[in-house]
C-alpha atoms as a PDB file:
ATOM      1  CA  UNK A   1      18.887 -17.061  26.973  1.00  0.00           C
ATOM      2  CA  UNK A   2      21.798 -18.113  29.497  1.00  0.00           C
ATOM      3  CA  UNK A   3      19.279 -17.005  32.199  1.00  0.00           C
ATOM      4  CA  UNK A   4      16.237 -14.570  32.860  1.00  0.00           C
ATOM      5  CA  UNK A   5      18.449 -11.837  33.016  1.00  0.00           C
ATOM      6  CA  UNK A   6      20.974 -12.936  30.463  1.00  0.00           C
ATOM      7  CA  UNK A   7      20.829 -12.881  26.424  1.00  0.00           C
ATOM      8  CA  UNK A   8      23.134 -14.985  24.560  1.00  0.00           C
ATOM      9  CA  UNK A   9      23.853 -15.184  21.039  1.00  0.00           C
ATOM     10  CA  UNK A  10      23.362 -12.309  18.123  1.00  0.00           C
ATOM     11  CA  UNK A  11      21.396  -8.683  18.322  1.00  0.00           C
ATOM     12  CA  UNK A  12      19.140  -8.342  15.276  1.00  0.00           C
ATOM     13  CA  UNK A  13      18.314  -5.029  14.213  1.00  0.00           C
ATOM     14  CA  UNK A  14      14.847  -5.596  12.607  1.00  0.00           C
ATOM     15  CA  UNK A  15      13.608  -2.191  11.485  1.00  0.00           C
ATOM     16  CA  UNK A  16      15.263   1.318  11.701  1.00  0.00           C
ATOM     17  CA  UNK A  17      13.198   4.256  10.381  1.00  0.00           C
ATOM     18  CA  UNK A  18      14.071   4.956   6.730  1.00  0.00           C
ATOM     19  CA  UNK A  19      10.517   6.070   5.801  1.00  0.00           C
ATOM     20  CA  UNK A  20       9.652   9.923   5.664  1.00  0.00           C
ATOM     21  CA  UNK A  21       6.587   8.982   7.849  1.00  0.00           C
ATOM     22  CA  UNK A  22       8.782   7.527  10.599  1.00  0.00           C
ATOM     23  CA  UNK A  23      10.921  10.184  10.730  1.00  0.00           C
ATOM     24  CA  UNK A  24       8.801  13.882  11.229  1.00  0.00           C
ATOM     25  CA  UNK A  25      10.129  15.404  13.771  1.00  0.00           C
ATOM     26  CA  UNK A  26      11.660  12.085  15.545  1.00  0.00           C
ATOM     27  CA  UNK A  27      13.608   8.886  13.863  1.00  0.00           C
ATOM     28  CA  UNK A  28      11.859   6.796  15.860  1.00  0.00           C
ATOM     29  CA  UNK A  29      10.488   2.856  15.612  1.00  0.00           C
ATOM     30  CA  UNK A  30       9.597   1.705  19.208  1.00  0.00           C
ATOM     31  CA  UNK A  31       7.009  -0.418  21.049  1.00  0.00           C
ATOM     32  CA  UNK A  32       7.089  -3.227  19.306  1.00  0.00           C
ATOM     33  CA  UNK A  33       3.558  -5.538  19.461  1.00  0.00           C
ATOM     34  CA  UNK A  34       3.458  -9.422  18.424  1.00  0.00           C
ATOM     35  CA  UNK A  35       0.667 -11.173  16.715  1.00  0.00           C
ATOM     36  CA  UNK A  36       0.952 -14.875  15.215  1.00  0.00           C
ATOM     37  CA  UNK A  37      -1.531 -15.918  12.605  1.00  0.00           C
ATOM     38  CA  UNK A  38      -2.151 -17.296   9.856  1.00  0.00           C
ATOM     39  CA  UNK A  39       1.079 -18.711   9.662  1.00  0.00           C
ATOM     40  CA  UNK A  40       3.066 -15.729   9.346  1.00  0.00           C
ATOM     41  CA  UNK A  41       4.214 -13.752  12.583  1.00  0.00           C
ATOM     42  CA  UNK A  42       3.002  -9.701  12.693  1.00  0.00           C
ATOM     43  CA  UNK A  43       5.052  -6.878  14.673  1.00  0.00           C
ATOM     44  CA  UNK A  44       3.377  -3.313  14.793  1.00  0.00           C
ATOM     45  CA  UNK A  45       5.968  -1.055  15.906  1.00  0.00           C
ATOM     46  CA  UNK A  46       5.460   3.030  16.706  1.00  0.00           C
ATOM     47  CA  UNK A  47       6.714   5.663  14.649  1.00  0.00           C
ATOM     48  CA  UNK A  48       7.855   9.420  14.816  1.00  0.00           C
ATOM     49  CA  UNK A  49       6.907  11.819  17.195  1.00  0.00           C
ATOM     50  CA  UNK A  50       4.137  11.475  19.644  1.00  0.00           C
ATOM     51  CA  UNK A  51       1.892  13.892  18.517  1.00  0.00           C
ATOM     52  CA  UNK A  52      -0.447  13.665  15.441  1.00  0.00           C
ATOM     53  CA  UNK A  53       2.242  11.828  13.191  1.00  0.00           C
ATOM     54  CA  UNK A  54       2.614   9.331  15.637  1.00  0.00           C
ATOM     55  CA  UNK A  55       1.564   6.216  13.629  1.00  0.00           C
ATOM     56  CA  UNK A  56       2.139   2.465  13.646  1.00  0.00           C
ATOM     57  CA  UNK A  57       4.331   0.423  11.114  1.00  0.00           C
ATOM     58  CA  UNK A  58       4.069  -3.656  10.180  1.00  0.00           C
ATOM     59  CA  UNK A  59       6.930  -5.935   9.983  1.00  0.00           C
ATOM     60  CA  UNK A  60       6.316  -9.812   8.945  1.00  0.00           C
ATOM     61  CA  UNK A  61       7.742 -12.734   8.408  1.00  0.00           C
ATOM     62  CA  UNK A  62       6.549 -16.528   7.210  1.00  0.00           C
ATOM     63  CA  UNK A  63       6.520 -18.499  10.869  1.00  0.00           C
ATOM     64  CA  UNK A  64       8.512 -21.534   9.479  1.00  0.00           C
ATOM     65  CA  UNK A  65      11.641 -19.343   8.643  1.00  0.00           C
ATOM     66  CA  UNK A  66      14.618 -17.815  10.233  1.00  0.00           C
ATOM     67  CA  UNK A  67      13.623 -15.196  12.290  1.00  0.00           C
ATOM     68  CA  UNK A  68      16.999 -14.168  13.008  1.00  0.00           C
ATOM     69  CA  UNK A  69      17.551 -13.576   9.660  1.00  0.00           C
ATOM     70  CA  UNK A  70      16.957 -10.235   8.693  1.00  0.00           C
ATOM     71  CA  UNK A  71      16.612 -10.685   4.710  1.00  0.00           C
ATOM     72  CA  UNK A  72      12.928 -12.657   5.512  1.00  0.00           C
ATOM     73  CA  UNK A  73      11.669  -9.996   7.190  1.00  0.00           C
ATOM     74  CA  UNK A  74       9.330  -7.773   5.210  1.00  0.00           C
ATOM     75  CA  UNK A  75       7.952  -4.266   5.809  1.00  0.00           C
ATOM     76  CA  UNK A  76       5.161  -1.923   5.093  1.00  0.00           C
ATOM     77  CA  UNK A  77       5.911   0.904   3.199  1.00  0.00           C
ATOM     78  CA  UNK A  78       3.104   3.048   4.936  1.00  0.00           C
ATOM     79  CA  UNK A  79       1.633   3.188   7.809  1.00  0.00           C
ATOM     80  CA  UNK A  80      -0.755   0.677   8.879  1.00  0.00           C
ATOM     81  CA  UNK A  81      -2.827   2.568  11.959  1.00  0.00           C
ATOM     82  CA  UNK A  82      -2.518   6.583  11.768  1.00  0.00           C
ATOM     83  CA  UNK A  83      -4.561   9.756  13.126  1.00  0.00           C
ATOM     84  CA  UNK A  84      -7.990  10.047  11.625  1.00  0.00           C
ATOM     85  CA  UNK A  85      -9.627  13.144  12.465  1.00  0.00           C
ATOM     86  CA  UNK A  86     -13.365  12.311  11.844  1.00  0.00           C
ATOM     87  CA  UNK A  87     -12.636   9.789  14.706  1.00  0.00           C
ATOM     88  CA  UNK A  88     -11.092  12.407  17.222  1.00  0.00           C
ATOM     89  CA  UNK A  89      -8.257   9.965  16.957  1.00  0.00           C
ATOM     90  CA  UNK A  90      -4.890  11.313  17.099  1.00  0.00           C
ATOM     91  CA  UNK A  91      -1.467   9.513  17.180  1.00  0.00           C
ATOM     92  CA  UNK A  92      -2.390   6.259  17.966  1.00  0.00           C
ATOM     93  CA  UNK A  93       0.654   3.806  18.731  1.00  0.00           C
ATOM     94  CA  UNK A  94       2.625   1.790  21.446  1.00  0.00           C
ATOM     95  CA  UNK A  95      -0.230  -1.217  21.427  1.00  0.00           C
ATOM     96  CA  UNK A  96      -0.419  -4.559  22.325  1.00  0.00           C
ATOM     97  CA  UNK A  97      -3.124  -7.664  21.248  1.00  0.00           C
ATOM     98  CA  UNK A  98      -5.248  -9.452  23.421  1.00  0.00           C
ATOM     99  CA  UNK A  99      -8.440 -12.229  22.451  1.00  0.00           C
ATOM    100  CA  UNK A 100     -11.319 -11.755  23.108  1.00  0.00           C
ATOM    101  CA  UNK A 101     -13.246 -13.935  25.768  1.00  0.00           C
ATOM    102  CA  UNK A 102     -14.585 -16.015  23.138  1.00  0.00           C
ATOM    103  CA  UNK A 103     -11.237 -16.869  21.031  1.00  0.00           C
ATOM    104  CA  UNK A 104     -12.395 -15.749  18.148  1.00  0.00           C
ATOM    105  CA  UNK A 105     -11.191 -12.091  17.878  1.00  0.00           C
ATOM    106  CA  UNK A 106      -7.938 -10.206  17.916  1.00  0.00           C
ATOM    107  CA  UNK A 107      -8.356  -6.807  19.954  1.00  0.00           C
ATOM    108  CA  UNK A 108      -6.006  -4.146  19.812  1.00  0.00           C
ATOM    109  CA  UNK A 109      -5.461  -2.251  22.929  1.00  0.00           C
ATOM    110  CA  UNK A 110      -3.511   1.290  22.417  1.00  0.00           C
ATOM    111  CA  UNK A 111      -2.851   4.835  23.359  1.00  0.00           C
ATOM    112  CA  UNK A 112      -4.476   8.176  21.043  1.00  0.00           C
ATOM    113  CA  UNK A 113      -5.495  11.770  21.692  1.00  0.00           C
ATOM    114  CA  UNK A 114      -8.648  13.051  21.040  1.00  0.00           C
ATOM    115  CA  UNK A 115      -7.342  16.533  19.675  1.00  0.00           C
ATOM    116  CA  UNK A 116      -4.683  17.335  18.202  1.00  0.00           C
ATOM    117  CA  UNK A 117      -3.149  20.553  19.489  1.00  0.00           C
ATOM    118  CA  UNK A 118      -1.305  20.334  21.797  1.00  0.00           C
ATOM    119  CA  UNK A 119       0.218  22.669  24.237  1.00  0.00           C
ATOM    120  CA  UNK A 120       3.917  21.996  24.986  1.00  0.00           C
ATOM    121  CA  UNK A 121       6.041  18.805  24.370  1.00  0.00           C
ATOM    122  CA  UNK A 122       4.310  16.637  23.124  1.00  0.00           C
ATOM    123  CA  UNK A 123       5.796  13.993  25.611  1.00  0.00           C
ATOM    124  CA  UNK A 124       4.766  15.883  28.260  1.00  0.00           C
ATOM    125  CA  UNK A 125       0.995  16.112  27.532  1.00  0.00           C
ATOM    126  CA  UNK A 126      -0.741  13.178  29.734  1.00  0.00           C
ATOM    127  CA  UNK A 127      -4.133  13.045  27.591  1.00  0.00           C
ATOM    128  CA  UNK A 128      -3.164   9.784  25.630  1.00  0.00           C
ATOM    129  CA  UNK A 129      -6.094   7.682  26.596  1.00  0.00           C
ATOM    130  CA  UNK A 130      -6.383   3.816  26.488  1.00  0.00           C
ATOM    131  CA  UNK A 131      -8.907   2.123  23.588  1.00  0.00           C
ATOM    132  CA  UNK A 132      -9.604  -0.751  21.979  1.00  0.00           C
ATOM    133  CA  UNK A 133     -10.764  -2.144  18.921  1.00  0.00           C
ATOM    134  CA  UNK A 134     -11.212  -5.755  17.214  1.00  0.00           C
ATOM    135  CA  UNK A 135      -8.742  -6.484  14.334  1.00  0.00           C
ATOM    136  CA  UNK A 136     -10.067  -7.397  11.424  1.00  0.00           C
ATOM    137  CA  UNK A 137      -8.279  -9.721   8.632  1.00  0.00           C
ATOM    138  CA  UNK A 138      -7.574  -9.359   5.123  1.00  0.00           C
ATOM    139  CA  UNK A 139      -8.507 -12.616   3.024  1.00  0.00           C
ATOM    140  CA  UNK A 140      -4.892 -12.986   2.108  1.00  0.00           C
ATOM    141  CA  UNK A 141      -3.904 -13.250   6.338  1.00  0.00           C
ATOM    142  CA  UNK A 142      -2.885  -9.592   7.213  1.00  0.00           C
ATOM    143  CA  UNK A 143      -4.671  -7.496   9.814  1.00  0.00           C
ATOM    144  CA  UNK A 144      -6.571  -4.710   8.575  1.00  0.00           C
ATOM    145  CA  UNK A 145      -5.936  -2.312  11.594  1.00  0.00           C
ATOM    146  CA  UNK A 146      -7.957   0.597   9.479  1.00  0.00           C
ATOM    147  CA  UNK A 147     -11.102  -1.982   8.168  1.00  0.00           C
ATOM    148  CA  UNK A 148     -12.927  -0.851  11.642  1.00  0.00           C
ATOM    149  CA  UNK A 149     -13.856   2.520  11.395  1.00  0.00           C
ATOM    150  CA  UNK A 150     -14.731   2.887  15.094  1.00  0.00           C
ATOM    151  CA  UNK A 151     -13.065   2.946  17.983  1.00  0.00           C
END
């Protein structure tokens, strides 16, 4: 950056939706989220429109490479965190991580309904509430956003 205000240097584009699951209703991917672990670096991202298909996506990359590289990227071909109605929760997305006190665990924080009707837009509805759960890891490194079943 040439300053706080200032970028310099190239725009990389690193996802665009091209899945059928990021696109009903919306082509959206938005709200990107950043974890680092395990050596590799993690961004969820949102996806399509906010109302039960709203869903989050993964993109990854090894942490040693270039990141402004766009061909060492990889991405999830399905969703990795998506509505689950025996949970009341509906269109979860635009989250962010946090630790726990203790270090030791990555918590999600992010946005869901707890029905899924909705009357009017969708955008316009004001019941997304605020939850949290741990993160739980895969043995290979990846976060297993669905592994805890409650929220």
């Amino acid at each position: 950056m040439k300053n706080a205000t200032t970028l310099t240097g190239p725009e990389i584009i690193l996802t665009e939706p091209e899945f059928s699951w990021e696109r009903e209703k919306y082509n959206v991917n938005e709200g990107p989220a950043v974890i680092k672990k395990n050596g590799k670096i993690f961004v969820t991202y949102s996806a399509s429109a906010t109302n039960h298909n709203y869903c989050m996506g993964l993109l990854w990359i090894d942490e040693n490479t270039d990141l402004l590289n766009t061909a060492n990227w990889h991405k999830a071909p399905a969703p990795v965190f998506y509505t689950n109605e025996e949970l009341k929760r509906f269109g979860p997305g635009h989250n962010s991580f946090t630790t726990s006190e203790d270090g030791k665990s990555t918590i999600m924080i992010y946005h869901a309904r707890d029905y899924k009707e909705i009357q009017g837009h969708e955008l316009s509805d004001k019941n997304r509430a605020t939850r949290a759960r741990v993160v739980e890891w895969t043995k290979s490194g990846f976060p297993d956003f669905m592994q805890n079943k409650n929220d």
